[in-house]
N, C-alpha and C. Protein backbone atom coordinates (compact mmCIF):
# COMPACT_ATOMS: atom_id res chain seq x y z
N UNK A 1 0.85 -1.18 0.00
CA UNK A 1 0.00 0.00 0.00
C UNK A 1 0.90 1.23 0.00
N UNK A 2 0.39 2.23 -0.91
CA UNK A 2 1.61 3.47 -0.71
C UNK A 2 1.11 4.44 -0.26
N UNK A 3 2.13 5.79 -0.14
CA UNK A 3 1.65 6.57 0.52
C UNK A 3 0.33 7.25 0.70
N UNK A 4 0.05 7.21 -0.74
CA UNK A 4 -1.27 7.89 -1.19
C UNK A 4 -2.18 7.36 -0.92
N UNK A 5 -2.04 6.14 -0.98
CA UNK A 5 -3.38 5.06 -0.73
C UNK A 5 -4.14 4.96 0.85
N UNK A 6 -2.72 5.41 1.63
CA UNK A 6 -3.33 5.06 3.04
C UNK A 6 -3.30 6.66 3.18
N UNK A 7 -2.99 7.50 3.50
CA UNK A 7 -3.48 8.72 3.88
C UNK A 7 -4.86 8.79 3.09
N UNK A 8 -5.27 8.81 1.95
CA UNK A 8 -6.77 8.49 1.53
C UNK A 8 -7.77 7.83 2.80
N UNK A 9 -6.49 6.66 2.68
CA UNK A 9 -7.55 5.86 3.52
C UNK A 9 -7.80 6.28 5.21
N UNK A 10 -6.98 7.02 5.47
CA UNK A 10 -7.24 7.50 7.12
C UNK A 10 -8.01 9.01 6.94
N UNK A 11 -7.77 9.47 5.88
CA UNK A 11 -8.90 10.62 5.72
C UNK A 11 -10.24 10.05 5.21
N UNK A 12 -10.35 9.24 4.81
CA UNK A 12 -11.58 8.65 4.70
C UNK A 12 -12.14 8.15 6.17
N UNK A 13 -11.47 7.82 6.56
CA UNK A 13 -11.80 7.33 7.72
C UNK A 13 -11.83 8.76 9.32
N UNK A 14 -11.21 9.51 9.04
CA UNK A 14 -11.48 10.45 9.93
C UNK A 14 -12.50 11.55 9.57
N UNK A 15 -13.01 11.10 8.34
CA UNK A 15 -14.40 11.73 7.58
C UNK A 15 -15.58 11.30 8.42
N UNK A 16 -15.57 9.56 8.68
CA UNK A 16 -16.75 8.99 9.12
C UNK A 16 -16.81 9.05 10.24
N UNK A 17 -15.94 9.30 10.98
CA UNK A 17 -15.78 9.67 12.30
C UNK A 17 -16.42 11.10 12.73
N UNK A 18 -15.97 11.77 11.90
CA UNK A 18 -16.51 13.19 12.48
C UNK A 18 -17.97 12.86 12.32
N UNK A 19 -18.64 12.13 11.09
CA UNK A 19 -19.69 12.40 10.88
C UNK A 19 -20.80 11.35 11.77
N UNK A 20 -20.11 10.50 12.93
CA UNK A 20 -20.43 9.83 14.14
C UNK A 20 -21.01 10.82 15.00
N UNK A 21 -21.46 10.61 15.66
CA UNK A 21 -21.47 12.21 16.89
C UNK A 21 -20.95 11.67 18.09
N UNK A 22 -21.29 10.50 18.03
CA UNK A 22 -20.31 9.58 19.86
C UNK A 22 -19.18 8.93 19.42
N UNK A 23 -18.56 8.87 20.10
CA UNK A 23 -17.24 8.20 20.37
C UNK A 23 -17.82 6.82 20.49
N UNK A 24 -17.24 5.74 20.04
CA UNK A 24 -17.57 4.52 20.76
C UNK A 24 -16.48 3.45 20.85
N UNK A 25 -16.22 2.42 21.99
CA UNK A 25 -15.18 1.73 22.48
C UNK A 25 -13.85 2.31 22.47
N UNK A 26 -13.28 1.96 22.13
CA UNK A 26 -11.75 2.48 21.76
C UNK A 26 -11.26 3.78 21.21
N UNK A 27 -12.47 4.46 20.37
CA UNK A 27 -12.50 5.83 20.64
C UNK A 27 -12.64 6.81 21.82
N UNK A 28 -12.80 6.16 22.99
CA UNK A 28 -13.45 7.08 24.15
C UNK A 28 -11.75 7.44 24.45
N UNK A 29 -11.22 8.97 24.94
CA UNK A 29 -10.19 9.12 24.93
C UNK A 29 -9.89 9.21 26.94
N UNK A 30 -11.10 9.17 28.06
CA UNK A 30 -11.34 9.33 28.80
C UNK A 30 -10.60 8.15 29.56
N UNK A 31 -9.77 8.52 30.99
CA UNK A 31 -9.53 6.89 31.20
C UNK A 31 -10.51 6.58 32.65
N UNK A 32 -11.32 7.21 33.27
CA UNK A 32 -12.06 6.96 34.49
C UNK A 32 -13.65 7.12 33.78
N UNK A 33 -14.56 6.31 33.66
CA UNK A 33 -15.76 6.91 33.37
C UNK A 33 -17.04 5.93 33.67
N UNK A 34 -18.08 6.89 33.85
CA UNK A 34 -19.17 6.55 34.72
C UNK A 34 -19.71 5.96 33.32
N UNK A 35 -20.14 4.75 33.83
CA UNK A 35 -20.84 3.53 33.10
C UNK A 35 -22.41 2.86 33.35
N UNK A 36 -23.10 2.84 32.42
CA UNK A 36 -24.59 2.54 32.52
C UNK A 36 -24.64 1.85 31.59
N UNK A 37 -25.33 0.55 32.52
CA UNK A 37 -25.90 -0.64 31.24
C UNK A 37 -27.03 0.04 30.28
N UNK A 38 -27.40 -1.49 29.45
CA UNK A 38 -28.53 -1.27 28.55
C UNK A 38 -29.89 -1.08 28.93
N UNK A 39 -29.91 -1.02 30.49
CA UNK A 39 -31.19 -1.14 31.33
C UNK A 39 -31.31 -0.39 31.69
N UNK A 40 -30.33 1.07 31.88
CA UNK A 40 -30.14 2.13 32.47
C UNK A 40 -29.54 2.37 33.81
N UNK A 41 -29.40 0.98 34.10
CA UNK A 41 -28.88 0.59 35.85
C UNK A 41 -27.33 1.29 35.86
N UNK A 42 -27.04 2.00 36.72
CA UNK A 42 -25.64 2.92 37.00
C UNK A 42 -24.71 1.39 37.47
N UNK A 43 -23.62 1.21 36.66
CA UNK A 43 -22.35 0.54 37.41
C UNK A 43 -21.46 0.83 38.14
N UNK A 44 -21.61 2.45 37.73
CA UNK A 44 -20.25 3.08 38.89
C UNK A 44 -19.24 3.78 38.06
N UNK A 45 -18.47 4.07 38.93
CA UNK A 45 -17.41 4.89 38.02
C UNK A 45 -16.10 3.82 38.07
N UNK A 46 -15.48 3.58 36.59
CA UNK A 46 -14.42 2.59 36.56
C UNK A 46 -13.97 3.51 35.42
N UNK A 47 -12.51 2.06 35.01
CA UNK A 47 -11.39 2.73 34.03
C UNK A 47 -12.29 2.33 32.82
N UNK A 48 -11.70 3.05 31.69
CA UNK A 48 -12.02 2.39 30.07
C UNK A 48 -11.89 1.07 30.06
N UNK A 49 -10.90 0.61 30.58
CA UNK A 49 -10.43 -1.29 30.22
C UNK A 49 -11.31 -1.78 30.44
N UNK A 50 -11.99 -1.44 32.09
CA UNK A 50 -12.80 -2.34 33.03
C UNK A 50 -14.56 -2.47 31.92
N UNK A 51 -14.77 -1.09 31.23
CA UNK A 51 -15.86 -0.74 31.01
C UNK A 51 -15.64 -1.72 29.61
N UNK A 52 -15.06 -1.52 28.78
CA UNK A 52 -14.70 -2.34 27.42
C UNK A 52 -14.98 -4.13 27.61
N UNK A 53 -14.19 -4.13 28.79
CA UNK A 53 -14.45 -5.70 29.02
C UNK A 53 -15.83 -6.52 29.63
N UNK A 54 -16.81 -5.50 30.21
CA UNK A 54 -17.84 -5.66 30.21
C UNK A 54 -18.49 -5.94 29.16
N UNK A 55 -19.09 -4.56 28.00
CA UNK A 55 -19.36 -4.13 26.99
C UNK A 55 -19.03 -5.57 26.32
N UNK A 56 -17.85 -5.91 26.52
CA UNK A 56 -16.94 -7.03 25.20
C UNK A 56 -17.90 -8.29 25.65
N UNK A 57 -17.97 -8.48 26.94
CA UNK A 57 -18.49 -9.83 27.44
C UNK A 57 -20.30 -9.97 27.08
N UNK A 58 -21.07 -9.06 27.10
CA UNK A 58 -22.16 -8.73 26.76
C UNK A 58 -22.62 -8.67 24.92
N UNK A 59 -21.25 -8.58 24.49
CA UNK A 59 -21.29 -8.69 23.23
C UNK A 59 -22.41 -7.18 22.47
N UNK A 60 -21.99 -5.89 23.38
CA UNK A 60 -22.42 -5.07 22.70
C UNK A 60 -21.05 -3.77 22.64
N UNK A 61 -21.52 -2.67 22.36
CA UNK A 61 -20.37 -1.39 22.34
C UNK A 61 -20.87 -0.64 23.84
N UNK A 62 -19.77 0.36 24.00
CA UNK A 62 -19.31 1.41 24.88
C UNK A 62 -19.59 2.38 24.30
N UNK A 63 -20.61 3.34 24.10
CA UNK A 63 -21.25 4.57 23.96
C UNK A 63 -20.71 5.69 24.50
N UNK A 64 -19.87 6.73 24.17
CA UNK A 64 -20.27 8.01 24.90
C UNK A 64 -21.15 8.60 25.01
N UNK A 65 -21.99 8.88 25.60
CA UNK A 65 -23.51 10.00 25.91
C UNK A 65 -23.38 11.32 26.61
N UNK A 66 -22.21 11.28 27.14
CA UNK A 66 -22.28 12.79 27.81
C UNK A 66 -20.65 12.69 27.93
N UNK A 67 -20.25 13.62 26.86
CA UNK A 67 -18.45 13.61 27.29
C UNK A 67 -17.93 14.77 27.95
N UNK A 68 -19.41 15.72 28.14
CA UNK A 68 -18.91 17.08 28.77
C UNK A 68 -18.94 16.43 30.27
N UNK A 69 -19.78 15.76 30.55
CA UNK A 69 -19.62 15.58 32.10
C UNK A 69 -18.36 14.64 32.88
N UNK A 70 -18.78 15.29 34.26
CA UNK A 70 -17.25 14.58 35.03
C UNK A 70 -17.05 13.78 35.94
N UNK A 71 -16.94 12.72 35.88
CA UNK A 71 -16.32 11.93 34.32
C UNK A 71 -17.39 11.65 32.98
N UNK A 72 -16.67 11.56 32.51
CA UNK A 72 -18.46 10.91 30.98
C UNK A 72 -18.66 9.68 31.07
N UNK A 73 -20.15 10.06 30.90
CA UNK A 73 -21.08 9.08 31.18
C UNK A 73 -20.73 8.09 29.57
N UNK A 74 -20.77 7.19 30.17
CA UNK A 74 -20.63 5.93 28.78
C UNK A 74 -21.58 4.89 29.02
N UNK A 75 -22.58 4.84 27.87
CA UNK A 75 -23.73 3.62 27.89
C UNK A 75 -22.85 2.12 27.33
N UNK A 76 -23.43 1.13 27.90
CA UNK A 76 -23.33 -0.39 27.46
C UNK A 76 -24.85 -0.63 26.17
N UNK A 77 -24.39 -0.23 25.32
CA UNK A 77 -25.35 -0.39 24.22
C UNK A 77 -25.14 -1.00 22.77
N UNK A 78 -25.97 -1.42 22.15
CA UNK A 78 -25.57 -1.84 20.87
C UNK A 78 -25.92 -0.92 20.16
N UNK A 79 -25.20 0.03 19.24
CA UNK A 79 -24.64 1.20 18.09
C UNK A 79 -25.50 1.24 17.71
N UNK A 80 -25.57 -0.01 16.80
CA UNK A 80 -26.48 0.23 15.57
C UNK A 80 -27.99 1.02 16.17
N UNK A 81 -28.93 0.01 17.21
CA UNK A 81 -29.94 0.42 17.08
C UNK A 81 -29.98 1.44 18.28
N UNK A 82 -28.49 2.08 18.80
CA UNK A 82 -28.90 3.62 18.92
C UNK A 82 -29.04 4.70 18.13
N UNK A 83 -28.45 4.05 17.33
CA UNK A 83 -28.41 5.31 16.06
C UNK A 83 -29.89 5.01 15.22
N UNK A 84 -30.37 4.70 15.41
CA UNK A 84 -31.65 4.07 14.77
C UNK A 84 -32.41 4.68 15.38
N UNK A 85 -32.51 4.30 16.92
CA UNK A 85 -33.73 5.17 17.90
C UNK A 85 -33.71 6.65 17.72
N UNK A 86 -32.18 7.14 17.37
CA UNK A 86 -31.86 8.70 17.76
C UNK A 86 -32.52 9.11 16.24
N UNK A 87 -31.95 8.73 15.30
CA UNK A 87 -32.61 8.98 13.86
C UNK A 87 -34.15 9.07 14.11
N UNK A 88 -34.51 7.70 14.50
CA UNK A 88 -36.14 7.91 14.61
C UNK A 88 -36.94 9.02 15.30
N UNK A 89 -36.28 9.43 16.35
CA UNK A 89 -36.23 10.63 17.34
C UNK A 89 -36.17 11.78 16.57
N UNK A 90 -35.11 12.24 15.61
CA UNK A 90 -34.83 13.37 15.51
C UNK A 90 -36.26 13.62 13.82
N UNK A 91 -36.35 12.34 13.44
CA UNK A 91 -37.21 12.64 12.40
C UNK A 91 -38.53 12.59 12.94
N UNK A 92 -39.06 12.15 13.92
CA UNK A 92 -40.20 12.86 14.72
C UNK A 92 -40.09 14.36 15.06
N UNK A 93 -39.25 14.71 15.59
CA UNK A 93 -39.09 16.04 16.20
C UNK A 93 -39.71 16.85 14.64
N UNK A 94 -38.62 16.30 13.79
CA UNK A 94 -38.72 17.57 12.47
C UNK A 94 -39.95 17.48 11.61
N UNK A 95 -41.07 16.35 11.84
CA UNK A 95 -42.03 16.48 12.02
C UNK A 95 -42.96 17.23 12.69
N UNK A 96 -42.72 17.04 14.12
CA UNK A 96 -43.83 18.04 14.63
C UNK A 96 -43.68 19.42 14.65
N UNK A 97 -42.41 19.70 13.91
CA UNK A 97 -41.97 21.24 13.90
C UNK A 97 -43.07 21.74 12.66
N UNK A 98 -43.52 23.07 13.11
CA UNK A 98 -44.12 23.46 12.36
C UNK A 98 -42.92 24.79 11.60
N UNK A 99 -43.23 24.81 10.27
CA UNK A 99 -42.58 25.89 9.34
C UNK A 99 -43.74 26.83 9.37
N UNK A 100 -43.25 27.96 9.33
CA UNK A 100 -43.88 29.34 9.70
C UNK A 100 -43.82 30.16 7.91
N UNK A 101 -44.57 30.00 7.38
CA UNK A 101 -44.11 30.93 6.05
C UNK A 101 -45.10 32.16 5.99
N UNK A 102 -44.43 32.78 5.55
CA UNK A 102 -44.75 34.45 5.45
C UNK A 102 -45.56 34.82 4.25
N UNK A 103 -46.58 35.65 4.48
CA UNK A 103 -47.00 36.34 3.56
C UNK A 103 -46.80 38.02 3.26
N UNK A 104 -46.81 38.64 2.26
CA UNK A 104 -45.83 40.17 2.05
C UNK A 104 -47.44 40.68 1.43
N UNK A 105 -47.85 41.84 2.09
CA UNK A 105 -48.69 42.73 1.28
C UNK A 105 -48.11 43.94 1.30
N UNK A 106 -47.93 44.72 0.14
CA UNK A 106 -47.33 45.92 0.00
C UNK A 106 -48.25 47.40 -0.21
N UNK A 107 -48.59 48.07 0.57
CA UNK A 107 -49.23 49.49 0.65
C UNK A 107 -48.21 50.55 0.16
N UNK A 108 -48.63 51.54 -0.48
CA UNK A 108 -48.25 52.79 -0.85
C UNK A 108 -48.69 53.86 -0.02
N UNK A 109 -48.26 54.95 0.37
CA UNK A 109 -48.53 56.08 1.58
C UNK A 109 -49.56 56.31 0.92
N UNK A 110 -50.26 56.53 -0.02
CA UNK A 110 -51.43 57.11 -0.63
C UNK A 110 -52.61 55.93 -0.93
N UNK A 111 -52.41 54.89 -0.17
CA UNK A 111 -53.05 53.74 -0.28
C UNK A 111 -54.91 54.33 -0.43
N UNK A 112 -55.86 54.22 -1.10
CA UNK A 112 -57.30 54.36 -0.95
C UNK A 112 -58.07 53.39 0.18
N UNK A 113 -58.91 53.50 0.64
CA UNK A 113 -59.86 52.85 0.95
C UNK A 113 -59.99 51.73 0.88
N UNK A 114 -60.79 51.56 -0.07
CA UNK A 114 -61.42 50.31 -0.48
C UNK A 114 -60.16 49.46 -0.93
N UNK A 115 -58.82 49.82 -1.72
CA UNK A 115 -57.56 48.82 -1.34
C UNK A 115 -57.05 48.16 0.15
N UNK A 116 -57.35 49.56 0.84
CA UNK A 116 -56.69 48.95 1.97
C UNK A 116 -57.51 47.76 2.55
N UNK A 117 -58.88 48.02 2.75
CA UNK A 117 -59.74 46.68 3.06
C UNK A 117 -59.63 45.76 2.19
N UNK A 118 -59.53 45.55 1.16
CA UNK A 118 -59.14 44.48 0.13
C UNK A 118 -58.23 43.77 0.52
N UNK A 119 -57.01 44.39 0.81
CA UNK A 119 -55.31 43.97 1.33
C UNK A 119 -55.85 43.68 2.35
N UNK A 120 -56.93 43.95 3.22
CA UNK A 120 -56.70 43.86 4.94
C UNK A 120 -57.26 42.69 4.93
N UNK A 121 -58.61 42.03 4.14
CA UNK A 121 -59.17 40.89 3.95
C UNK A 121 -58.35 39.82 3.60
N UNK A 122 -57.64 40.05 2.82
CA UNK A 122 -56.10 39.31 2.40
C UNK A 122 -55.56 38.60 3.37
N UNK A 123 -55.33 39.45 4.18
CA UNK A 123 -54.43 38.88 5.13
C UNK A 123 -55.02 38.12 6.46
N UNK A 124 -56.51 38.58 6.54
CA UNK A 124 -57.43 38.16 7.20
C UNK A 124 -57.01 36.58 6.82
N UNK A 125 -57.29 36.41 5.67
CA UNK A 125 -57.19 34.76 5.07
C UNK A 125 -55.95 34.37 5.62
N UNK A 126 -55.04 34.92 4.95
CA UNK A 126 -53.68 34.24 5.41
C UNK A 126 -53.38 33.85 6.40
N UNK A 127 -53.78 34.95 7.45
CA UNK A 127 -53.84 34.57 9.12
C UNK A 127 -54.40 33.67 9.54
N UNK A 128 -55.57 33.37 9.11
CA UNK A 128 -56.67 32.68 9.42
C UNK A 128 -56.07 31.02 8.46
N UNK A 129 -55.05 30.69 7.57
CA UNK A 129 -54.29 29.75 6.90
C UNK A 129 -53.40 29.36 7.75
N UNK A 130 -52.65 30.21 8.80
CA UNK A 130 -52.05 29.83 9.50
C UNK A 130 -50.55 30.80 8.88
N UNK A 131 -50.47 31.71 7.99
CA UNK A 131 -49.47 32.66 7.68
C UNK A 131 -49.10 33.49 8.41
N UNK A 132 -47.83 33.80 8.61
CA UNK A 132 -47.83 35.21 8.77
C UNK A 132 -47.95 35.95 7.98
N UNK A 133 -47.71 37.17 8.36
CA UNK A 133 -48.31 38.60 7.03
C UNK A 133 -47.23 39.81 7.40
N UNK A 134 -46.44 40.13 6.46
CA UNK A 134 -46.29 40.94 6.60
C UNK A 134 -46.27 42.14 5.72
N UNK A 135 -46.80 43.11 6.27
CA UNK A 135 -46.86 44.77 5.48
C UNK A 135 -46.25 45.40 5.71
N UNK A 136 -45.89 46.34 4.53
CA UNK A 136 -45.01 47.05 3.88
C UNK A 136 -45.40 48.18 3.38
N UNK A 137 -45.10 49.48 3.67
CA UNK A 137 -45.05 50.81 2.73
C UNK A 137 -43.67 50.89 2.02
N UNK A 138 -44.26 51.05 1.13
CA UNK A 138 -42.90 51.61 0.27
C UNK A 138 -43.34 53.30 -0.16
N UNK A 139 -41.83 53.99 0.30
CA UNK A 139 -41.84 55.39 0.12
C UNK A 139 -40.64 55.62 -1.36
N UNK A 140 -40.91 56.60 -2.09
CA UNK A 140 -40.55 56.72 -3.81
C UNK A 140 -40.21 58.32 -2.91
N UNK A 141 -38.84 58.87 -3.58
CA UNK A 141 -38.50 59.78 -3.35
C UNK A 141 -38.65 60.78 -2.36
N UNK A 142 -39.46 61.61 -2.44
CA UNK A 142 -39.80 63.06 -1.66
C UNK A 142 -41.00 62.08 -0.71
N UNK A 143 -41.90 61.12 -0.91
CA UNK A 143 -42.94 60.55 -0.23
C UNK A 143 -41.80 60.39 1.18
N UNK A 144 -40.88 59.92 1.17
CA UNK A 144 -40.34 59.63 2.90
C UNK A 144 -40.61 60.89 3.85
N UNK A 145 -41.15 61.92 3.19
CA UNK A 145 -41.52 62.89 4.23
C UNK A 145 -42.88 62.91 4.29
N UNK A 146 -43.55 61.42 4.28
CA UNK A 146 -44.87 61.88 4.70
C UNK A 146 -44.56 60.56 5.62
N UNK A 147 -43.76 60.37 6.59
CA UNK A 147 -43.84 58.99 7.16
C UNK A 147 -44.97 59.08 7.88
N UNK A 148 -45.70 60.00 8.69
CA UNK A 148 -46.49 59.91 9.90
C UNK A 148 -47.37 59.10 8.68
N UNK A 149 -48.29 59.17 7.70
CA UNK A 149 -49.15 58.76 6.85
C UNK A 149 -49.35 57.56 6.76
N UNK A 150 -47.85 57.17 6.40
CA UNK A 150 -47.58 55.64 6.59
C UNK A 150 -47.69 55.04 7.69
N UNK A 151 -47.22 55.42 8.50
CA UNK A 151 -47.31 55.01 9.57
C UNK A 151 -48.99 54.95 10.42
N UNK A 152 -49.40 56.08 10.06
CA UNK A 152 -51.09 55.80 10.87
C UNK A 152 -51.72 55.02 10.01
N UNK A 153 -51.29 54.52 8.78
CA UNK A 153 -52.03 53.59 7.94
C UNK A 153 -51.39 52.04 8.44
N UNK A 154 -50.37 51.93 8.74
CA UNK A 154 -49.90 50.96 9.35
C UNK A 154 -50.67 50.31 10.79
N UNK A 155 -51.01 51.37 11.34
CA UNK A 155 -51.32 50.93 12.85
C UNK A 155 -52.70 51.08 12.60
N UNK A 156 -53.41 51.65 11.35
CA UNK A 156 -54.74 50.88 10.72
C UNK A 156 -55.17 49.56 10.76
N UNK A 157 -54.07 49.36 10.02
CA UNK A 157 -53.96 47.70 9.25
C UNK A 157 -54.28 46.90 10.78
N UNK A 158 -53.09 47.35 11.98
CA UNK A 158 -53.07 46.54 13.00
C UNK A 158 -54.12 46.51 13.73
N UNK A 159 -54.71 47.47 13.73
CA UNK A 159 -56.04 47.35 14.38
C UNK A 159 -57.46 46.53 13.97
N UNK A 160 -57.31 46.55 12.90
CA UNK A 160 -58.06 45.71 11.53
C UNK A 160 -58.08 44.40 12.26
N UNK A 161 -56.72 43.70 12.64
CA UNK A 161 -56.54 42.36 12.34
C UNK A 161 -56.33 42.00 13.99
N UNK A 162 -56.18 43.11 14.87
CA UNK A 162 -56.12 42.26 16.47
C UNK A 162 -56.93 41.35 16.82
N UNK A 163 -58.03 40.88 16.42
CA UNK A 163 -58.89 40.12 16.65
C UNK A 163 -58.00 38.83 16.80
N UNK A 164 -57.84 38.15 15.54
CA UNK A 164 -57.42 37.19 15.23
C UNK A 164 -55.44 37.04 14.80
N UNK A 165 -55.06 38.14 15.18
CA UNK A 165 -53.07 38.18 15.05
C UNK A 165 -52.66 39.13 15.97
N UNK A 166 -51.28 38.95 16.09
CA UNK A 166 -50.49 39.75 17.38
C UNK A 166 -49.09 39.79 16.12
N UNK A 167 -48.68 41.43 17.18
CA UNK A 167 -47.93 41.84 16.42
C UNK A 167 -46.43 41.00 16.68
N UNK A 168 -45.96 40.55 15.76
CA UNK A 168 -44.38 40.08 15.98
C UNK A 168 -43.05 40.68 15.77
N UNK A 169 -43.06 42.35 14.94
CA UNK A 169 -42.81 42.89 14.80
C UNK A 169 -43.28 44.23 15.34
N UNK A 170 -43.03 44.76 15.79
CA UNK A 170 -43.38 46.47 15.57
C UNK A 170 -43.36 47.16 14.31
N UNK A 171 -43.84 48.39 14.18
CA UNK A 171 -43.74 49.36 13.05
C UNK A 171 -41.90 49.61 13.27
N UNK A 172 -41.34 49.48 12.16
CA UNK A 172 -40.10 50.03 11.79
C UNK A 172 -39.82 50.47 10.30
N UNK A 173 -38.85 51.43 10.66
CA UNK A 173 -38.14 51.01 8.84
C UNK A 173 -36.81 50.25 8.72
N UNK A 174 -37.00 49.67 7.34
CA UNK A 174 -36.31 49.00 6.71
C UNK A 174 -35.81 49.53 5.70
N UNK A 175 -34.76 50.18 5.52
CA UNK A 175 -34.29 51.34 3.89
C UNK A 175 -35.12 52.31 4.03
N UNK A 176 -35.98 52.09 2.56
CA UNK A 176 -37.23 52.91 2.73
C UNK A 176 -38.45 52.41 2.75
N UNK A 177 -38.40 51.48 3.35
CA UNK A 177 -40.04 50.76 3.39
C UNK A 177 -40.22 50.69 4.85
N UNK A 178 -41.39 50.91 5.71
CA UNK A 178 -42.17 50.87 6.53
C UNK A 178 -42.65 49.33 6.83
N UNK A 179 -42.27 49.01 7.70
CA UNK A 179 -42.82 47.55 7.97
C UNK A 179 -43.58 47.05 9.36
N UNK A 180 -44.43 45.81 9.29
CA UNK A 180 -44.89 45.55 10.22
C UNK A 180 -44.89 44.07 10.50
N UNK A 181 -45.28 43.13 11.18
CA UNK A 181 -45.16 41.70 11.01
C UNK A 181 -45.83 41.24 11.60
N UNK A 182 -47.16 40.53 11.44
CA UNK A 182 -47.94 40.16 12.39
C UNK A 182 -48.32 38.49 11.98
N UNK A 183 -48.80 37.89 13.65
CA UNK A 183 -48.39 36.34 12.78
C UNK A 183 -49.98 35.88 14.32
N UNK A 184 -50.21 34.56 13.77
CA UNK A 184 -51.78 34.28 13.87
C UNK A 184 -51.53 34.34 15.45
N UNK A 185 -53.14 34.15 15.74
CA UNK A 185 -52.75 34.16 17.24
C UNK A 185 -52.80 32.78 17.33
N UNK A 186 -53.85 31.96 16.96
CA UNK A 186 -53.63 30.42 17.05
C UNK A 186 -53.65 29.42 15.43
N UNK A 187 -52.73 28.61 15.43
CA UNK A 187 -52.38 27.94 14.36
C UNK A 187 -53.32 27.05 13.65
N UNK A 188 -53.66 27.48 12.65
CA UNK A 188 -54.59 26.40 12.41
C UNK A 188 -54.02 25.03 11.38
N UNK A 189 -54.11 23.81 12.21
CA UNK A 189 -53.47 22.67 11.52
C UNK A 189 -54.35 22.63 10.08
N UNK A 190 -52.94 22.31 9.41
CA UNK A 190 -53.52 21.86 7.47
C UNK A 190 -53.79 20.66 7.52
């Protein structure tokens, strides 16, 4: 084997490692550490050897689970189907996570009437979809000196929609646009 072949091969191999998240058996670099069977029952605190030769006799691996603590905690477990449970775990979690997506309605300082209720119904829906919403003035040149305008049309809008959203944002600017962000008060499952 030559040079090239095995440095490949130990960077390949210190690839799959990183991409492990525990240490296990002979990786643990710790030499005193608190040990828990597969039952969860505490063994005590011993050396690596003592813990390996258990692990070895049981015919499973030596887990790290907590390497910040002192000493680290090391499970008596079989790998494979921890990494299985934890996978199954983490793809539940990213399941019940809900994604939050945004909706953008854009007002002009000179917004009319009957637009603004149009836009305000808009967002009524969206909220009521489970969106957030957010509005926007956009100011065009010399208009940035009518901010108060924008702005009492802004805290229009918010008043419109307290019923059913809370603000997540405040009124601010952004460049030159006027913004607001308001997001449902309760979620409605799709």
């Amino acid at each position: 084997m030559s040079f090239e072949e095995r440095s490949a091969a130990a960077l390949a191999l210190r690839q799959k490692e990183k991409q492990r998240k525990h240490r296990i058996n002979n990786e643990i670099s710790a030499k005193e550490i608190r040990v828990v069977d597969e039952e969860g029952k505490m063994l005590g605190v011993m050396s690596k050897f003592n813990a390996l030769k258990i692990a070895e006799e049981r015919e499973l691996d030596l887990v790290e689970i907590a390497p910040q603590a002192t000493p680290p905690v090391c499970k008596i477990i079989n790998y494979g189907k921890f990494q299985f449970e934890l996978h199954k775990k983490e793809k539940h979690q990213r399941k019940q996570q809900q994604q939050m997506q945004m909706k953008e309605l854009r007002f002009k300082w000179r917004t009319d009437l009957h637009d603004f209720n149009f836009k305000t119904r808009h967002a009524r829906n969206f909220l009521e979809d489970g969106f957030k919403v957010k509005a926007s003035i956009m100011f065009r040149g010399r208009e940035i000196t009518h901010q108060e305008i924008g702005k009492e049309l802004l805290e229009r809008f918010v008043a419109a929609l307290e019923d059913i959203a809370k603000v997540d944002q405040p009124i601010k600017f952004e460049g030159k646009n006027m913004i607001v962000v308001l997001s449902p008060e309760k979620i409605k499952k799709k």
